[in-house]
N, C-alpha and C. Protein backbone atom coordinates (compact mmCIF):
# COMPACT_ATOMS: atom_id res chain seq x y z
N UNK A 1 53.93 -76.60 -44.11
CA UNK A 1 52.48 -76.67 -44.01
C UNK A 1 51.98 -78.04 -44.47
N UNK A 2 52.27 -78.45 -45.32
CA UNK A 2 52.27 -79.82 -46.42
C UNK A 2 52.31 -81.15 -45.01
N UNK A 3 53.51 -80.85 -44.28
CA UNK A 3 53.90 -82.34 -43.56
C UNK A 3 52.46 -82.02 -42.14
N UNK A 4 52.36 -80.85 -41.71
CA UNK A 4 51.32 -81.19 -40.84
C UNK A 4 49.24 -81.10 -41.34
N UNK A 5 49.30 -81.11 -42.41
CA UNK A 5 48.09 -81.36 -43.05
C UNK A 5 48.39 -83.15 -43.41
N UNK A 6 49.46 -83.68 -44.15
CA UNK A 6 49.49 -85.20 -44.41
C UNK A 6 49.43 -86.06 -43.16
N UNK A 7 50.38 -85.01 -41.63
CA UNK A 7 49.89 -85.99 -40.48
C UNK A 7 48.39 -85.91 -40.08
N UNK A 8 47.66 -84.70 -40.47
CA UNK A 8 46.46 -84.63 -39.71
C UNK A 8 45.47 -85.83 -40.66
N UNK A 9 45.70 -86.05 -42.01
CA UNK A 9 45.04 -86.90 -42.15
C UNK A 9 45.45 -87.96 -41.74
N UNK A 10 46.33 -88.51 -41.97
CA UNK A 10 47.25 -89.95 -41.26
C UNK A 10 46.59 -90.31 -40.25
N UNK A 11 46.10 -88.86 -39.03
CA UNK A 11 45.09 -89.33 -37.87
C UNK A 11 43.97 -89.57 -37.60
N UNK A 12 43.23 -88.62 -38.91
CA UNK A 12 42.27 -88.87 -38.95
C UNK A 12 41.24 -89.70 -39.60
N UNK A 13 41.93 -90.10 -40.36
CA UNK A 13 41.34 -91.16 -41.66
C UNK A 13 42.61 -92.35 -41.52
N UNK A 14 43.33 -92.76 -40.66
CA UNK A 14 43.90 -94.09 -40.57
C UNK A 14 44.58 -94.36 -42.16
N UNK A 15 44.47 -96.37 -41.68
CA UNK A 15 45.45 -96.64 -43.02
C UNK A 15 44.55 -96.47 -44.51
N UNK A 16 43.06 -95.99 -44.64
CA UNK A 16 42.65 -95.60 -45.87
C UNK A 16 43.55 -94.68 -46.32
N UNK A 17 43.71 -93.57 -45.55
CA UNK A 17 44.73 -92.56 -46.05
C UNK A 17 46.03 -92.77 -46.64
N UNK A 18 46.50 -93.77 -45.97
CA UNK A 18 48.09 -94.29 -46.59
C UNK A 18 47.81 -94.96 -47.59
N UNK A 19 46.81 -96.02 -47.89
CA UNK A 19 46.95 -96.75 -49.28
C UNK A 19 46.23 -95.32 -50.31
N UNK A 20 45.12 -94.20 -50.17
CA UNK A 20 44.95 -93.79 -50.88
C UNK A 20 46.00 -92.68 -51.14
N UNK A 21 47.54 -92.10 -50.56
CA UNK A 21 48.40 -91.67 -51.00
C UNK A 21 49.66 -92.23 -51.49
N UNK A 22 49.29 -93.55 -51.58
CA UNK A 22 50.10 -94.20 -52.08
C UNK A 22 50.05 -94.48 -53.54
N UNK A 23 48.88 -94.57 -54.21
CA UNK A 23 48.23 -94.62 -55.24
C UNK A 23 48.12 -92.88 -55.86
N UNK A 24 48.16 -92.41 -55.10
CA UNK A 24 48.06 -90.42 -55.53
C UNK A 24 48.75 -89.98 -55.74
N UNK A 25 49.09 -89.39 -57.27
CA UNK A 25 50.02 -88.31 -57.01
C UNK A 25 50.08 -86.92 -56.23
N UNK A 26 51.61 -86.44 -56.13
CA UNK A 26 50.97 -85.18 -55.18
C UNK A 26 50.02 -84.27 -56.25
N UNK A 27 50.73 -83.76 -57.13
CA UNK A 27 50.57 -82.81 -57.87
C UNK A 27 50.07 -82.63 -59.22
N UNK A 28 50.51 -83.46 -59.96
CA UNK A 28 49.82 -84.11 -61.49
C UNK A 28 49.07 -85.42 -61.13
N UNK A 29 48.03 -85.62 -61.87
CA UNK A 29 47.52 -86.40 -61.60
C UNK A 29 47.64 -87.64 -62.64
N UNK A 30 47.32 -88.88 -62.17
CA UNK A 30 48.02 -89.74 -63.05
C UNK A 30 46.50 -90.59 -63.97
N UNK A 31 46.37 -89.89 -65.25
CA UNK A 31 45.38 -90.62 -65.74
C UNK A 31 44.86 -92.35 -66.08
N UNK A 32 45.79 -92.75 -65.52
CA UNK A 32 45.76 -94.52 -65.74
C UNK A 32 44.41 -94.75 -64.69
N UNK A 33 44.64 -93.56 -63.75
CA UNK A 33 44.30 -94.16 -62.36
C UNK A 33 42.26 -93.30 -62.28
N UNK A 34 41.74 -93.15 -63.61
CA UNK A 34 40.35 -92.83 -63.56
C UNK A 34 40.12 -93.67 -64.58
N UNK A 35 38.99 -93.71 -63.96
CA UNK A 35 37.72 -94.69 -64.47
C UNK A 35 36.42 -94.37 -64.26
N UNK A 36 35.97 -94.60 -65.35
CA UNK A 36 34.04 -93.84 -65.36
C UNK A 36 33.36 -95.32 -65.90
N UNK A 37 32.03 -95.10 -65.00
CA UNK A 37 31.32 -96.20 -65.17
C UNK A 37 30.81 -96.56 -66.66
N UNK A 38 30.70 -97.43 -67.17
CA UNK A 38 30.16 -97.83 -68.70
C UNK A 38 28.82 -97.01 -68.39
N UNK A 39 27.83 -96.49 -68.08
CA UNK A 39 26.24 -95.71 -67.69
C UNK A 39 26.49 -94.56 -66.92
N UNK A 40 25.92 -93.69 -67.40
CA UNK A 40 25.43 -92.56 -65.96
C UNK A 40 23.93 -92.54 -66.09
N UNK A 41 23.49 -92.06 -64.68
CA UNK A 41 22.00 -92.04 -64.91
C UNK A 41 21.58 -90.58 -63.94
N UNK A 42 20.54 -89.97 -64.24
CA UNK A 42 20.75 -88.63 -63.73
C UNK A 42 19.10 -88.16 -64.11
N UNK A 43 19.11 -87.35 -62.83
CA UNK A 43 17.51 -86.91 -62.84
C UNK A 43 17.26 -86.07 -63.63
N UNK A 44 15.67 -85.59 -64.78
CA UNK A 44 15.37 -84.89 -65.50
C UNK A 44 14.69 -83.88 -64.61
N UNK A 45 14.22 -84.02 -63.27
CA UNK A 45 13.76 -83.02 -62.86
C UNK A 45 14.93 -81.93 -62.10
N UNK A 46 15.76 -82.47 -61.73
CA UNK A 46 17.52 -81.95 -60.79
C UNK A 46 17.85 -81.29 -62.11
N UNK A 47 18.17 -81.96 -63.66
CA UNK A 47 18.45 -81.04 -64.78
C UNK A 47 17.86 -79.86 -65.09
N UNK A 48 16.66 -80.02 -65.17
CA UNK A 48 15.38 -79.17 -65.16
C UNK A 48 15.52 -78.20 -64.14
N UNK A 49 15.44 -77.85 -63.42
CA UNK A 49 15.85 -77.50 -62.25
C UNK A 49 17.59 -76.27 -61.89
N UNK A 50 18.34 -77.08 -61.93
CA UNK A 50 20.01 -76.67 -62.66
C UNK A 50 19.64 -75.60 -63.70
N UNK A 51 19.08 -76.21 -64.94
CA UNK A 51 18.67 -74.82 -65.88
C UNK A 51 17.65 -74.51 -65.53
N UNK A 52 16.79 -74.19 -64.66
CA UNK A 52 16.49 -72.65 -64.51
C UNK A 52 17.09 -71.81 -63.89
N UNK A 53 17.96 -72.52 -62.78
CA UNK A 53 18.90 -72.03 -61.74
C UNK A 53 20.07 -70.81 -62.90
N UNK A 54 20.48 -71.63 -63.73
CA UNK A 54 21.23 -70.87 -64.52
C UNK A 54 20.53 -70.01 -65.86
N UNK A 55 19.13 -69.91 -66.03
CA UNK A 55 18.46 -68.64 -67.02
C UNK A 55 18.02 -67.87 -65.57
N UNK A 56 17.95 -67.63 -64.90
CA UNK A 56 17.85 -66.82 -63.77
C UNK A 56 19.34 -66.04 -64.07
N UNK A 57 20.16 -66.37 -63.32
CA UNK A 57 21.43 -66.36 -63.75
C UNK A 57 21.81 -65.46 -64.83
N UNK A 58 21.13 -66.17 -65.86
CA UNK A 58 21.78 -65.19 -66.98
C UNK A 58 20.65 -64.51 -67.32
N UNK A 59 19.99 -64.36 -66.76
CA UNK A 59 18.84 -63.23 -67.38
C UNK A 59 19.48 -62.23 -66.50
N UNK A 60 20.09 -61.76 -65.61
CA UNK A 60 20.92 -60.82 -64.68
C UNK A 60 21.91 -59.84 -65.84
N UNK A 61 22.21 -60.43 -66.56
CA UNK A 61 23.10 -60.16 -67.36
C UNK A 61 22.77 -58.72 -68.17
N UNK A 62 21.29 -58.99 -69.10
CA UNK A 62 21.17 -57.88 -69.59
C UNK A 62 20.69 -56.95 -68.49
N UNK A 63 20.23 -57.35 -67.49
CA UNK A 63 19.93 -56.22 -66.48
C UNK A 63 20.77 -54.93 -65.77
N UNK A 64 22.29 -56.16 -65.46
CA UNK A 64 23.31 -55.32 -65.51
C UNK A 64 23.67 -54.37 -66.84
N UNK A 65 23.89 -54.94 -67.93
CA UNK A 65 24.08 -54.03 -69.08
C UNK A 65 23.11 -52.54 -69.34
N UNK A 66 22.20 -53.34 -69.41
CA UNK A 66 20.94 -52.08 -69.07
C UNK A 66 20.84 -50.92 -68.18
N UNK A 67 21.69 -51.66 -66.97
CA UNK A 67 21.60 -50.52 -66.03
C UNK A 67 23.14 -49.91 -66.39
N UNK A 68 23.81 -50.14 -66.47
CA UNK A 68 25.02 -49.75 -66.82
C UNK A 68 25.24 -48.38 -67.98
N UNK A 69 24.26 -48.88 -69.09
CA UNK A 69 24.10 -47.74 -70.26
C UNK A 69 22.98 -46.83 -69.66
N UNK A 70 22.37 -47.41 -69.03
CA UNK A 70 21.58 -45.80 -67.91
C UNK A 70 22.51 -44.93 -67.59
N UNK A 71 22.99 -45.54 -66.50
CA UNK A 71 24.00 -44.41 -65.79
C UNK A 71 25.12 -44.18 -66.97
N UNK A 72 25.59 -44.74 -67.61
CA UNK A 72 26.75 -43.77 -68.57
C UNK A 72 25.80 -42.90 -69.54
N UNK A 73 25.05 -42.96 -70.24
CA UNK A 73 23.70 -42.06 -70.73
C UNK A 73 23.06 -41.28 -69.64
N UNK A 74 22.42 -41.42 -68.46
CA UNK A 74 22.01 -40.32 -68.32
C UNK A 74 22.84 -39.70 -66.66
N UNK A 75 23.21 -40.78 -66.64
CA UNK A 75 24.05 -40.37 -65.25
C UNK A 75 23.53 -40.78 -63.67
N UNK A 76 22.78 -41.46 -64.08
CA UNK A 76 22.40 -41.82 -62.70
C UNK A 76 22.04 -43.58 -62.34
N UNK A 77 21.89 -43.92 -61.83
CA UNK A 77 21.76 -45.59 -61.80
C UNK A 77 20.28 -45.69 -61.17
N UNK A 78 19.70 -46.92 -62.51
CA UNK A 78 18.64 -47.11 -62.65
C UNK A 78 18.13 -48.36 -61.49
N UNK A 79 19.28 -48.97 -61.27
CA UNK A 79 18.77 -50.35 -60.33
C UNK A 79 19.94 -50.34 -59.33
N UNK A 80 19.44 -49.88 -57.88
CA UNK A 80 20.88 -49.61 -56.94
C UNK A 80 20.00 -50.60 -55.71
N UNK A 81 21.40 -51.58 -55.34
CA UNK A 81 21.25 -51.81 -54.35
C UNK A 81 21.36 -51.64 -52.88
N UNK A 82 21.12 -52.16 -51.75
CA UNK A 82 20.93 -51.35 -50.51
C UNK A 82 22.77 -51.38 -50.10
């Protein structure tokens, strides 16, 4: 499987592909070979944003629990979906 995925890139991405597996390991990766910029810079509204994405998220949480000790208490399920 391995040799016809390495030719399909070989065709499709040319000699970028060969110098960037030449430099790659297959399998472990070789830490010499990362580098992070001296700065990152990053939006407060995309952050902002991200966390609410994830208190949405976890506000699900006690909902499940909640509904969960319904039905083992009274036996029936309080929040069912279609």
């Amino acid at each position: 499987n391995r040799p016809q995925e390495e030719a399909f890139l070989r065709v499709e991405f040319g000699p970028a592909y060969g110098l960037y597996a030449e430099k790659t390991p297959m399998i472990l990766p070789k830490l010499s070979n990362f580098h992070s910029p001296p700065t990152y810079e990053f939006s407060v509204a995309t952050l902002r944003g991200n966390l609410f994405d994830a208190f949405v998220f976890l506000a699900f949480i006690p909902l499940v629990e909640v509904n969960e000790w319904v039905h083992e208490t009274y036996g029936f399920v309080y929040l069912s979906l279609p």
